[in-house]
N, C-alpha and C. Protein backbone atom coordinates (compact mmCIF):
# COMPACT_ATOMS: atom_id res chain seq x y z
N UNK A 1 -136.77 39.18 1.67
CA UNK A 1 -136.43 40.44 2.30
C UNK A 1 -137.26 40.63 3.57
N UNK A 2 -136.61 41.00 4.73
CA UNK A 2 -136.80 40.67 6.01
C UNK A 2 -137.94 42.61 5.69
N UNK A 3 -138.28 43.51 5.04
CA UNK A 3 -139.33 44.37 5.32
C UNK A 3 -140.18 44.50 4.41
N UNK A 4 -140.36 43.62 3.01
CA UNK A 4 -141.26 43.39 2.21
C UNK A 4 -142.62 43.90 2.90
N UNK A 5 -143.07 43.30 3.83
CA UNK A 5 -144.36 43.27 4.30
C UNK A 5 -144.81 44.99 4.90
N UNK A 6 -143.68 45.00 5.10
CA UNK A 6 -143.86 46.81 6.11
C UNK A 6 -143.65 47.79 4.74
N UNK A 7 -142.86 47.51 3.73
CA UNK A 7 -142.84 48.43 2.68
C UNK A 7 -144.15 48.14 1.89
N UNK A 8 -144.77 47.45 1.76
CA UNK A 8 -146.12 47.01 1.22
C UNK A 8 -147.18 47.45 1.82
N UNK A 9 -147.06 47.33 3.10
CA UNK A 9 -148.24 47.93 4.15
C UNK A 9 -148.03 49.73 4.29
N UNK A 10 -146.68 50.36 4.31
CA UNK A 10 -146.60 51.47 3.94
C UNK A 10 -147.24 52.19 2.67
N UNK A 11 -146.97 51.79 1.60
CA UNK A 11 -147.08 51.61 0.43
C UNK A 11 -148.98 51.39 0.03
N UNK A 12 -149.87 51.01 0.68
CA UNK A 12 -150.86 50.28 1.00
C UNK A 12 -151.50 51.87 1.30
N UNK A 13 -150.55 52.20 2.66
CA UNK A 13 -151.43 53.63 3.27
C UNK A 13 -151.04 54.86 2.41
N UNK A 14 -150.03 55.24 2.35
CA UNK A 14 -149.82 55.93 1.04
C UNK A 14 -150.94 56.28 0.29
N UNK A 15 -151.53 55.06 -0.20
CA UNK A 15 -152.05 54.88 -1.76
C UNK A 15 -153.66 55.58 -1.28
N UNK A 16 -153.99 55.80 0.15
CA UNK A 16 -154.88 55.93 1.13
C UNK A 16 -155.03 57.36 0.84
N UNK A 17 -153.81 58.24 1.40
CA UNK A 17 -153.97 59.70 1.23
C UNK A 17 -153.69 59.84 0.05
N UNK A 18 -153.45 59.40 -0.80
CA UNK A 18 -153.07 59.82 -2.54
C UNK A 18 -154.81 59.97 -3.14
N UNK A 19 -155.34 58.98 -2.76
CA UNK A 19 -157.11 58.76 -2.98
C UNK A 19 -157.44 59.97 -2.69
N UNK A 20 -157.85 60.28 -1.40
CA UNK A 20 -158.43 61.34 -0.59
C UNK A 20 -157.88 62.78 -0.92
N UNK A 21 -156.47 62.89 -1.42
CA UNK A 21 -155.78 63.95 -2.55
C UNK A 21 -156.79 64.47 -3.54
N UNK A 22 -156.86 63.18 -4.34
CA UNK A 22 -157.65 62.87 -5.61
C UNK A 22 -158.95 63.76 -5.61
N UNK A 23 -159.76 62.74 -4.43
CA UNK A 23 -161.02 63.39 -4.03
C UNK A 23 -161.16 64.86 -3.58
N UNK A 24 -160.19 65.11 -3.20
CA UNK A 24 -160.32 66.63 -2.56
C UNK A 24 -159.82 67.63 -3.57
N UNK A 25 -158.88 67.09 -4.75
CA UNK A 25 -159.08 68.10 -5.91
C UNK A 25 -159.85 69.11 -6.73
N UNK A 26 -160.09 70.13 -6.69
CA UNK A 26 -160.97 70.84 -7.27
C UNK A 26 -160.68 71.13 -8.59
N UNK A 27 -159.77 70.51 -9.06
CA UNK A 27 -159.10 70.90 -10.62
C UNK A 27 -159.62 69.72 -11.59
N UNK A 28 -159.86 69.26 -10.92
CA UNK A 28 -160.53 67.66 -11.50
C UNK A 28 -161.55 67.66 -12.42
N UNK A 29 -161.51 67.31 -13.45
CA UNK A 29 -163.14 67.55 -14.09
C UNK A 29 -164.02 66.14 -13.21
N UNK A 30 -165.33 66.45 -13.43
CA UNK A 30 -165.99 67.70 -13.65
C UNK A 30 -165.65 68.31 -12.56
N UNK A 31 -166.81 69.78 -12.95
CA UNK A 31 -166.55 70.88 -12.23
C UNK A 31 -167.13 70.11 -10.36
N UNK A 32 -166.53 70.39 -8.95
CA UNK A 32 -167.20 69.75 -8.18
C UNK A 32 -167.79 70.43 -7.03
N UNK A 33 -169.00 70.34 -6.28
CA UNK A 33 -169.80 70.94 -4.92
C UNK A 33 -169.67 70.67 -3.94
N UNK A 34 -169.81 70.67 -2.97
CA UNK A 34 -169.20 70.44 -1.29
C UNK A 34 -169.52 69.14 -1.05
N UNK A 35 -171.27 69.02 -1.58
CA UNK A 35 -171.79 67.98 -1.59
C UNK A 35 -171.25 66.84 -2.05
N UNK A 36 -170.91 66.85 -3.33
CA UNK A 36 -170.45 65.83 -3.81
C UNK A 36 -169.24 65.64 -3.33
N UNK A 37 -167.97 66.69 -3.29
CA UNK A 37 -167.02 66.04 -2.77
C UNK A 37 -167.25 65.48 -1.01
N UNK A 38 -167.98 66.19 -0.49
CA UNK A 38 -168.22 65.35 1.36
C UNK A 38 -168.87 64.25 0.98
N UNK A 39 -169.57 63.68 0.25
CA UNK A 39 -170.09 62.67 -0.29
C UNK A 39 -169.30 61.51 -0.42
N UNK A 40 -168.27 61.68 -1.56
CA UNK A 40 -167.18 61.24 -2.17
C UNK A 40 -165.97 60.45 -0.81
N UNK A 41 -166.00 61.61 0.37
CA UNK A 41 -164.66 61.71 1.20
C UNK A 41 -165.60 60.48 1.99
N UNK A 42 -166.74 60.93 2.21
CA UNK A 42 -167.50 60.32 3.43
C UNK A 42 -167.27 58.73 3.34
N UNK A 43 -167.65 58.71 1.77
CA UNK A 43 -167.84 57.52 1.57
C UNK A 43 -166.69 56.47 1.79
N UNK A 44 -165.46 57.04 0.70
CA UNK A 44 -164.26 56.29 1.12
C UNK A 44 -163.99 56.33 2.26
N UNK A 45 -164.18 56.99 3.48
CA UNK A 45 -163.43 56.75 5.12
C UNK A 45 -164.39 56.12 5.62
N UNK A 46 -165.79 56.13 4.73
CA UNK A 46 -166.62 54.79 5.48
C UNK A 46 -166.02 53.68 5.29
N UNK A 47 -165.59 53.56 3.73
CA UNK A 47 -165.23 51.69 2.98
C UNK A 47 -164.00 51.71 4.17
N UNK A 48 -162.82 52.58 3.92
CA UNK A 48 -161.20 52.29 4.55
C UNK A 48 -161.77 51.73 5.86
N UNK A 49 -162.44 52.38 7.10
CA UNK A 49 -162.52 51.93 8.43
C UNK A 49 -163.14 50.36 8.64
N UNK A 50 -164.06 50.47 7.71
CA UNK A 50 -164.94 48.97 7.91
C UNK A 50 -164.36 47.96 6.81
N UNK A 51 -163.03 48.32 6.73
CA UNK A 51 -162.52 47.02 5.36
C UNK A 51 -162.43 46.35 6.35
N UNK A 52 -162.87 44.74 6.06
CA UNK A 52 -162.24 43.63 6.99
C UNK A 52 -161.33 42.91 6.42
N UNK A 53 -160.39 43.23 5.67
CA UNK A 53 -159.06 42.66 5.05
C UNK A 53 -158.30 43.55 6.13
N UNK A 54 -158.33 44.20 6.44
CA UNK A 54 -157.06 45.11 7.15
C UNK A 54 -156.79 44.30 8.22
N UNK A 55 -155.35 44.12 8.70
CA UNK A 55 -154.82 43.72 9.95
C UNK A 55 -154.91 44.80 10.92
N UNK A 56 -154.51 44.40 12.35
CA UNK A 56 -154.30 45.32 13.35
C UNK A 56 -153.93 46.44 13.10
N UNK A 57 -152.81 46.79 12.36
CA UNK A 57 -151.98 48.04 11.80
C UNK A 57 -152.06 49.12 10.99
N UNK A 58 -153.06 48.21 9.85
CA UNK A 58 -153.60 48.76 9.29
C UNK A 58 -155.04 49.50 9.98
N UNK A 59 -155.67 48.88 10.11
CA UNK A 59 -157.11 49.14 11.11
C UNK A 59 -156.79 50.39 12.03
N UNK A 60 -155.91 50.86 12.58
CA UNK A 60 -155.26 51.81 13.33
C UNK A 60 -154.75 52.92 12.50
N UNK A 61 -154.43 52.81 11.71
CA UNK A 61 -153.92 53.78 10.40
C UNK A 61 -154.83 54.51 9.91
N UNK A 62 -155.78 53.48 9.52
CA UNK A 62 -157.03 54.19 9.12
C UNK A 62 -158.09 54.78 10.13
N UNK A 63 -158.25 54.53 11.18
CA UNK A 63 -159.03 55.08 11.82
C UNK A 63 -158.43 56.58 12.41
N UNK A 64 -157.21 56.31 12.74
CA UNK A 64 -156.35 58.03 12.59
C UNK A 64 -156.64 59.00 11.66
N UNK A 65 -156.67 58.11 10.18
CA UNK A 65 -156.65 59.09 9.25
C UNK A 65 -158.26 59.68 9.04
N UNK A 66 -159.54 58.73 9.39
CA UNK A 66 -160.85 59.26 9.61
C UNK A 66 -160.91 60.40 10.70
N UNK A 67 -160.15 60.20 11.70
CA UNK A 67 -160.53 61.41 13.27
C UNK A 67 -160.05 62.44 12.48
N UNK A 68 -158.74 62.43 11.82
CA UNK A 68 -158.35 63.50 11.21
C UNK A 68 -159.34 64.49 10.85
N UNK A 69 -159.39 63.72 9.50
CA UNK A 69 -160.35 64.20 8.44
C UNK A 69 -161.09 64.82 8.90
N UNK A 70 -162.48 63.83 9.96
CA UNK A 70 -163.47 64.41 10.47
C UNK A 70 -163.23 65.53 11.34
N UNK A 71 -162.23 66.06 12.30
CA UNK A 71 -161.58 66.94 13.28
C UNK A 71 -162.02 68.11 12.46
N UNK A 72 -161.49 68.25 10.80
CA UNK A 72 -161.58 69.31 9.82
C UNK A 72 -162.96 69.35 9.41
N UNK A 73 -163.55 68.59 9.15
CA UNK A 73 -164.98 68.33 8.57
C UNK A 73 -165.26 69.91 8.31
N UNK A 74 -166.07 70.32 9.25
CA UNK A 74 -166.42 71.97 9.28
C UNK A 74 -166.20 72.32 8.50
N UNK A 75 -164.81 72.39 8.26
CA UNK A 75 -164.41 73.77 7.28
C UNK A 75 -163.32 73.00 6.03
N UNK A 76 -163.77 71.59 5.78
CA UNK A 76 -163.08 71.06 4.50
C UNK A 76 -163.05 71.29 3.08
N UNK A 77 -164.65 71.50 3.05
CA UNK A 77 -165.87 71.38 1.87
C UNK A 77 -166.13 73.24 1.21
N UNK A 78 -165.53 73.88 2.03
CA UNK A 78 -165.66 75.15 1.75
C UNK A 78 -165.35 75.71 0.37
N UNK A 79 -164.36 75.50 -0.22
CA UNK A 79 -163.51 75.87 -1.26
C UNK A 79 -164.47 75.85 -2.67
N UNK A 80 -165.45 74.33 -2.09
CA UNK A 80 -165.59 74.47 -3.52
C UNK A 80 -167.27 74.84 -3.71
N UNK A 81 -167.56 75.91 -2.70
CA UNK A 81 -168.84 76.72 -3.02
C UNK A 81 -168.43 77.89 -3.34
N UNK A 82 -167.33 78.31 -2.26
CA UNK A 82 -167.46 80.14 -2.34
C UNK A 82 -166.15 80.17 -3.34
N UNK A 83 -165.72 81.08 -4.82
CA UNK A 83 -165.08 81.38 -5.20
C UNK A 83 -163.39 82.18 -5.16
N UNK A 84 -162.36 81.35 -4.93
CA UNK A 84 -161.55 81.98 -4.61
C UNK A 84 -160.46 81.40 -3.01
N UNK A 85 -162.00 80.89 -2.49
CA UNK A 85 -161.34 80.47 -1.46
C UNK A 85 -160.35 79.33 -1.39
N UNK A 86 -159.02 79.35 -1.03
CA UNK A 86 -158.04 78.18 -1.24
C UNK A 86 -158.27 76.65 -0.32
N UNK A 87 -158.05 76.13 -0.86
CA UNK A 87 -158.16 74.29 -0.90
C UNK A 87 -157.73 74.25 0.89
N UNK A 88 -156.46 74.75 0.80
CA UNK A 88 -155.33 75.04 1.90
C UNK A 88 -155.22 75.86 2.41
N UNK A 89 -154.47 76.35 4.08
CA UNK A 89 -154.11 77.50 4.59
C UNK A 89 -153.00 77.34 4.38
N UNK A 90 -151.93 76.69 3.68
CA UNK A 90 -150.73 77.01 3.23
C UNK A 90 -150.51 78.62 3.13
N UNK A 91 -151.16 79.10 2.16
CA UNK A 91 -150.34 80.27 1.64
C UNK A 91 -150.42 81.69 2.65
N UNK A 92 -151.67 81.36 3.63
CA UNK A 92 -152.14 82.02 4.94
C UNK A 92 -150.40 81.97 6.04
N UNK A 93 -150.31 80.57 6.09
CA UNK A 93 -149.28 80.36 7.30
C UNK A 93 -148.37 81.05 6.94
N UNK A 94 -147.92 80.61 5.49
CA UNK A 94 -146.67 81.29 4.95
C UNK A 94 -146.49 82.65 5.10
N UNK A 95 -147.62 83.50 4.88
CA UNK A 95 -147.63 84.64 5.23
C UNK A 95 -147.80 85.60 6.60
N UNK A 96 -148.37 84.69 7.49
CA UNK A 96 -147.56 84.69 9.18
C UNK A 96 -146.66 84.57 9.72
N UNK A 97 -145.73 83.39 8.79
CA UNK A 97 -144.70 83.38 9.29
C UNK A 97 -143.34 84.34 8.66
N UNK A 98 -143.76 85.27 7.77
CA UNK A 98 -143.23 86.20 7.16
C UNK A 98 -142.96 87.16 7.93
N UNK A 99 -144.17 87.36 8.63
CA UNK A 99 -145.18 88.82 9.11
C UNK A 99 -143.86 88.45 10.75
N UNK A 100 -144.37 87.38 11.07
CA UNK A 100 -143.39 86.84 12.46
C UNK A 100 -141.88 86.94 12.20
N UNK A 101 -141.19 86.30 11.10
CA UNK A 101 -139.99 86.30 10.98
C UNK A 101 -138.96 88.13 10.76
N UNK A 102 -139.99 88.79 10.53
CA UNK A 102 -139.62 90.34 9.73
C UNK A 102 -139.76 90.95 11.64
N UNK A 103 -140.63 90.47 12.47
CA UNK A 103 -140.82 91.26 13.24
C UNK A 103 -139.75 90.80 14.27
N UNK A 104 -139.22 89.39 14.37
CA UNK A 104 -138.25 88.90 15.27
C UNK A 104 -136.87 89.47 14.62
N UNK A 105 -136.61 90.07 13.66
CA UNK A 105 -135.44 90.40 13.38
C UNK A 105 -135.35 91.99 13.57
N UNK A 106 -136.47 92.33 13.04
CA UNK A 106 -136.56 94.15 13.83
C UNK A 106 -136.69 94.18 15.59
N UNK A 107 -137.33 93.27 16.14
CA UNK A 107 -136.91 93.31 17.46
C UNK A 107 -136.18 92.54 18.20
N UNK A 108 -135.11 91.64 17.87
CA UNK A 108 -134.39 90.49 18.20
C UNK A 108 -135.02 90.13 19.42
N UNK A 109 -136.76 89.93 19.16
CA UNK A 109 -137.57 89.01 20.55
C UNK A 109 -137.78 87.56 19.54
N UNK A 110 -137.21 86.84 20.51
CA UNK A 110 -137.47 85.02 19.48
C UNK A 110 -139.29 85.04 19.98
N UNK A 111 -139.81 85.35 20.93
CA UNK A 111 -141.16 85.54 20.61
C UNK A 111 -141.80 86.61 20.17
N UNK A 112 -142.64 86.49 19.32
CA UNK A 112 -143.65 87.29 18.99
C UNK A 112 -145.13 87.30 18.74
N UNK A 113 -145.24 86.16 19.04
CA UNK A 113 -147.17 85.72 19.34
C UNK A 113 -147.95 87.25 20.25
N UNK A 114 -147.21 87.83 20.80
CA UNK A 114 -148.04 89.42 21.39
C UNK A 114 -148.08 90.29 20.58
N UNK A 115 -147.09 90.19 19.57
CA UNK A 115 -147.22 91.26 18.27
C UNK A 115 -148.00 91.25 17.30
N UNK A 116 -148.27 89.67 17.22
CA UNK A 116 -148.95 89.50 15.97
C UNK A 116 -150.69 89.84 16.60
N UNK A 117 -150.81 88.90 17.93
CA UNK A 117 -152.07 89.17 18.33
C UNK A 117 -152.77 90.13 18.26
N UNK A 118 -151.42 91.69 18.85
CA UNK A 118 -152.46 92.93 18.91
C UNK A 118 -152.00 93.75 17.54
N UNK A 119 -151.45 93.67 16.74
CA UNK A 119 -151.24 94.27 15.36
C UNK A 119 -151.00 93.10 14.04
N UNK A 120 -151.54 92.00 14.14
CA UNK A 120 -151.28 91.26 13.36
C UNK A 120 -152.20 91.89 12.36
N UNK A 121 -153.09 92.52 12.31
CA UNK A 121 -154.24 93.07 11.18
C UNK A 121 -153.55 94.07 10.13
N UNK A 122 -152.63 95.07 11.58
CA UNK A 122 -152.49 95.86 11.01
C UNK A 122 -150.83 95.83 10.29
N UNK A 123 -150.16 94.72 10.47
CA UNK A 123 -148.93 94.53 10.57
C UNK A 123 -148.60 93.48 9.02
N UNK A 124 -150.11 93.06 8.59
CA UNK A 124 -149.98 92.60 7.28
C UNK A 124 -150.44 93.54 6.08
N UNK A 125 -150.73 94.87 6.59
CA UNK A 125 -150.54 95.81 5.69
C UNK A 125 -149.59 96.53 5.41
N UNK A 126 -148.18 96.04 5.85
CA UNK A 126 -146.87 96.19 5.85
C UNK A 126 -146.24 96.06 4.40
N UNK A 127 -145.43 96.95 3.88
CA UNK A 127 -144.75 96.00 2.67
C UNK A 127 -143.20 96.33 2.80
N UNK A 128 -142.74 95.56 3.08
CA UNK A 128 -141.32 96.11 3.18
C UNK A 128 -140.14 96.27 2.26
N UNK A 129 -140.64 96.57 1.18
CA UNK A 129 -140.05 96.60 0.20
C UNK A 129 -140.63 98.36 -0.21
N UNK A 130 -141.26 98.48 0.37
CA UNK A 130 -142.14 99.99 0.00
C UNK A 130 -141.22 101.08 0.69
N UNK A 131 -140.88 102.19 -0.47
CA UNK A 131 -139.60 102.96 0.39
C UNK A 131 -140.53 104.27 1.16
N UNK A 132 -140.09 105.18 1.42
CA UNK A 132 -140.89 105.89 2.59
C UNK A 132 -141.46 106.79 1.42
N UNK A 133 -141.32 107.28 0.01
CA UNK A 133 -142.19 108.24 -0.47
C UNK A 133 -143.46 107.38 -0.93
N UNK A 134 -143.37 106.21 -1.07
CA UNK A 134 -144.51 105.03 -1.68
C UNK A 134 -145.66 105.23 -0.52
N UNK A 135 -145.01 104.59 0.89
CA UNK A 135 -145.76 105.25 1.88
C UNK A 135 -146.57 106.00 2.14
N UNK A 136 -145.55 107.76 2.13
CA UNK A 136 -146.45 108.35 1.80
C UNK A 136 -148.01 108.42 1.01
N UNK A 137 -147.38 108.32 -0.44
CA UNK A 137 -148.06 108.35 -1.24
C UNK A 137 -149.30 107.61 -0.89
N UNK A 138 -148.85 106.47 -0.26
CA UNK A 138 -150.41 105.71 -0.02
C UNK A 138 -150.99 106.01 0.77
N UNK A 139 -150.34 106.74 2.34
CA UNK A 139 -151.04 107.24 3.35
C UNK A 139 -151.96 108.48 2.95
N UNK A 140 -151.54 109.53 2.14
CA UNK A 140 -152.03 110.34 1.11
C UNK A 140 -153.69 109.94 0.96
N UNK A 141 -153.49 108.99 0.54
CA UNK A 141 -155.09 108.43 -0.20
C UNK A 141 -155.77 107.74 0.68
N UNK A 142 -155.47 107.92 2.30
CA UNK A 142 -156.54 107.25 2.79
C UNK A 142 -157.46 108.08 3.85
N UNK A 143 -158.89 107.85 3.95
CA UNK A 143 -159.76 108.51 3.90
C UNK A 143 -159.23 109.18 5.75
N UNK A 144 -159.59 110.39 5.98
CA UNK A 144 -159.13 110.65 7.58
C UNK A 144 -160.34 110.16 8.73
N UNK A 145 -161.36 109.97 8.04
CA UNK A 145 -162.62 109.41 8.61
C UNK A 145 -162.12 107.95 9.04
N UNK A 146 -162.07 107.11 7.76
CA UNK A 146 -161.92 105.67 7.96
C UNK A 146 -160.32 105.77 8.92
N UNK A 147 -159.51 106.17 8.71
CA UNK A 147 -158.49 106.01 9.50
C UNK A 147 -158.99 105.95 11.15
N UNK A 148 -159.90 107.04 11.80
CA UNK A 148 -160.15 107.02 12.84
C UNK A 148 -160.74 106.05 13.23
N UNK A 149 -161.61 105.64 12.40
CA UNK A 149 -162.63 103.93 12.80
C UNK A 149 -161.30 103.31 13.12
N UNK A 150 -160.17 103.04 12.00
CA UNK A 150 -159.20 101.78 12.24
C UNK A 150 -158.88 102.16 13.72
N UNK A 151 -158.23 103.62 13.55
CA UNK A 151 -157.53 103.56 14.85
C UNK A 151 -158.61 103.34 16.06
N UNK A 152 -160.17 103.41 16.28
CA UNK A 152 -160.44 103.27 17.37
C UNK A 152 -160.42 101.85 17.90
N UNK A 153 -160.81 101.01 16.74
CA UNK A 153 -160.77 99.73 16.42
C UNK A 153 -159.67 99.30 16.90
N UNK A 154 -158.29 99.69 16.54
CA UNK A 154 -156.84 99.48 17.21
C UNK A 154 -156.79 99.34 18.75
N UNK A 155 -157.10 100.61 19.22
CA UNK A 155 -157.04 101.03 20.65
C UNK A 155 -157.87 100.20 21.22
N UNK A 156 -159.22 99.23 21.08
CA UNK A 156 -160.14 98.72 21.30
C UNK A 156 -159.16 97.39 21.78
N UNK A 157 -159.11 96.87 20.19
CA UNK A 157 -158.02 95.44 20.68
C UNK A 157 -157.08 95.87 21.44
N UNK A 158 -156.10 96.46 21.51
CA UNK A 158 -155.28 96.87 22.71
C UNK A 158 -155.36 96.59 23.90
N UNK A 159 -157.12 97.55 24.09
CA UNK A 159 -157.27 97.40 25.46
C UNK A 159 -158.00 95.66 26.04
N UNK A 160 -158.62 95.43 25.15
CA UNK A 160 -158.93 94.16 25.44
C UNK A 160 -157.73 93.19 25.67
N UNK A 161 -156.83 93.31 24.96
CA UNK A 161 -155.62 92.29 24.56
C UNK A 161 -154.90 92.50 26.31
N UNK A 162 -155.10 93.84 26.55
CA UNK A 162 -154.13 94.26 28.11
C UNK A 162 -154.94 93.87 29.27
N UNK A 163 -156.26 93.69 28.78
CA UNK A 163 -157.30 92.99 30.36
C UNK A 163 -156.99 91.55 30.43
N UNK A 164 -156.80 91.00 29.23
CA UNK A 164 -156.36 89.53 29.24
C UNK A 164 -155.60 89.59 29.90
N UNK A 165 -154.64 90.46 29.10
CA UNK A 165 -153.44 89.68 29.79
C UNK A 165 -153.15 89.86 31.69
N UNK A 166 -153.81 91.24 32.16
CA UNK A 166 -154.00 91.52 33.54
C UNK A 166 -154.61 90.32 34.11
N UNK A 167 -155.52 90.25 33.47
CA UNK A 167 -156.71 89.00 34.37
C UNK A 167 -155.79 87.71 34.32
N UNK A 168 -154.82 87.47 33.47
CA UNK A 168 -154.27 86.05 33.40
C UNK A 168 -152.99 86.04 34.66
N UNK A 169 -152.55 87.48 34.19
CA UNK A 169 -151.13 87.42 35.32
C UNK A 169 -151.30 88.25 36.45
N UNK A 170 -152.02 89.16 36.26
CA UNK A 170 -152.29 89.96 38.01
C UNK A 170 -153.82 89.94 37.84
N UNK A 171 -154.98 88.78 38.34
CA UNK A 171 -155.72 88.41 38.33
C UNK A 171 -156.43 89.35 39.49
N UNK A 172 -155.91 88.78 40.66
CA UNK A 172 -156.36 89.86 42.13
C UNK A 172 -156.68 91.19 41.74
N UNK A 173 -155.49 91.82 41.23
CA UNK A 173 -155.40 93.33 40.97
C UNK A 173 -156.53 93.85 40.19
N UNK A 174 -156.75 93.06 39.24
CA UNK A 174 -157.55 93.12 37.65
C UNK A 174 -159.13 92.99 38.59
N UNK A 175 -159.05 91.92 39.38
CA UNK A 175 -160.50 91.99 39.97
C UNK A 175 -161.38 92.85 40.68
N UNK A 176 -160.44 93.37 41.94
CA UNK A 176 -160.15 94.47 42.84
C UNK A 176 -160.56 95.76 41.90
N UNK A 177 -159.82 95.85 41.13
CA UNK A 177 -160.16 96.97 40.11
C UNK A 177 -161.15 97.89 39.52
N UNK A 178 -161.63 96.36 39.41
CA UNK A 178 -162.98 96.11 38.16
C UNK A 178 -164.57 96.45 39.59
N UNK A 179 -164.00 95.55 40.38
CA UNK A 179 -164.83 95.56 41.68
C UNK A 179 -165.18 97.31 42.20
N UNK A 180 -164.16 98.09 42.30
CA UNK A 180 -163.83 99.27 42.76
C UNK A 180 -164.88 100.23 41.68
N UNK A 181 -164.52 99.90 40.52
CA UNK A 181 -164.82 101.13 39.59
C UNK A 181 -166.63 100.17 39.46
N UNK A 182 -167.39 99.15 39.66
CA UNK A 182 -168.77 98.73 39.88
C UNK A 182 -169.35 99.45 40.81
N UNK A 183 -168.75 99.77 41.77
CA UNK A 183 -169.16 100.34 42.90
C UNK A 183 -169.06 101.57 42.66
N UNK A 184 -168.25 102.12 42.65
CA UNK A 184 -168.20 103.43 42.31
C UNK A 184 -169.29 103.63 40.63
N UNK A 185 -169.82 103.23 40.01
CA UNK A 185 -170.79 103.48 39.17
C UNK A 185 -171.92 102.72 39.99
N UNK A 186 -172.19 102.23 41.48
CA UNK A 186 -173.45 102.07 41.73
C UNK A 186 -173.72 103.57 42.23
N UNK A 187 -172.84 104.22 43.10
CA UNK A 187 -172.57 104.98 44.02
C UNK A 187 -173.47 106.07 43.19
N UNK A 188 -172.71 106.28 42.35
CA UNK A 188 -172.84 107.33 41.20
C UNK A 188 -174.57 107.49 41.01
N UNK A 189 -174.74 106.31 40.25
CA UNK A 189 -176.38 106.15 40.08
C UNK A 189 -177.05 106.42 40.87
N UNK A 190 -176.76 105.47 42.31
CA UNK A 190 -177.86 105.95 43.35
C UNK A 190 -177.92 107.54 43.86
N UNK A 191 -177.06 108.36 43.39
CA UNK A 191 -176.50 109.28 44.06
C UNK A 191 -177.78 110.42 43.01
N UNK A 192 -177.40 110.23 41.42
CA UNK A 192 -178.19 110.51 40.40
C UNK A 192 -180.02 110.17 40.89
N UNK A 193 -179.81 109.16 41.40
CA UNK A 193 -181.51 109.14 41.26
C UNK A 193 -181.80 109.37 42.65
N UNK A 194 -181.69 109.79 43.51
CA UNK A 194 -181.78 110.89 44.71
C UNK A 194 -182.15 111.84 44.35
């Protein structure tokens, strides 16, 4: 069979991330620590890179799959100190792209990366299945103090989110601006300490 060798060498790398699966399991007995599993990972992407059985193809395969790995390093090992925290951002994305898909159909905009940016916080406290007396009911119970923190907090990102975006697309204007109102608070001061 004229791909024996390529289904074998596939088959070969496969068996590569199925390992590193393995290792990165937290369900696994025993119970496991960051340590040991970065230990564990370190070790196998040491053996895979420096096997000298590997051909060209292989040798390239694996060294992809080390940059990978290492790219994540930081934040791989996390899961299995702090309690709770998931393996994956799977169930994170999924729930962005919820938050995104609900908001492109209430505003038929195919983008929405500006929505999520400046209310994405507040836009996953959404339930849309919640009818308007539930609402209520919950708005009911929340403190009028803490509400004002959120909302200043809101208005905060807002305004930051709108200097970006000034400084990115009317840059001149945004500078000019900023320049104008410096001066006018030197003006001020010197004027004060006279």
């Amino acid at each position: 069979m004229p791909f024996t060798a390529s289904i074998e060498r596939y088959r070969r790398q496969r068996q590569w991330l199925i390992d590193l699966d393995h290792l990165l399991d937290p369900d696994r007995d025993p119970p496991k620590t960051s340590l040991n599993v970065t230990q564990a990972v370190d070790g196998y992407l040491m053996d895979l890179t420096t096997n000298p059985v590997q051909d060209g193809e292989d040798q390239r395969v694996a060294a992809h799959v080390n940059q990978i790995f290492r790219s994540f390093w930081w934040g791989l090992f996390t899961c299995y100190d702090v309690e709770g925290v998931p393996r994956t951002n799977n169930e994170l994305e999924r729930f962005i792209r919820q938050i995104k898909m609900r908001q492109r159909r209430g505003s038929g905009r195919k983008n929405v990366h500006d929505f999520v940016i400046q209310y994405g916080a507040y836009a996953a406290l959404i339930d849309p299945a919640e009818n308007l007396d539930e609402l209520l009911t919950r708005l009911d119970e929340v403190d009028q103090v803490e509400f004002l923190k959120e909302r200043k907090r809101l208005n905060t990102t807002l305004l930051e989110e709108t200097n970006i975006y000034r400084f990115r697309h009317h840059r001149a204007d945004f500078l000019a601006e900023l320049e104008a109102r410096w001066e006018a608070a030197v003006q001020e001061a010197t004027q004060k300490s006279d």
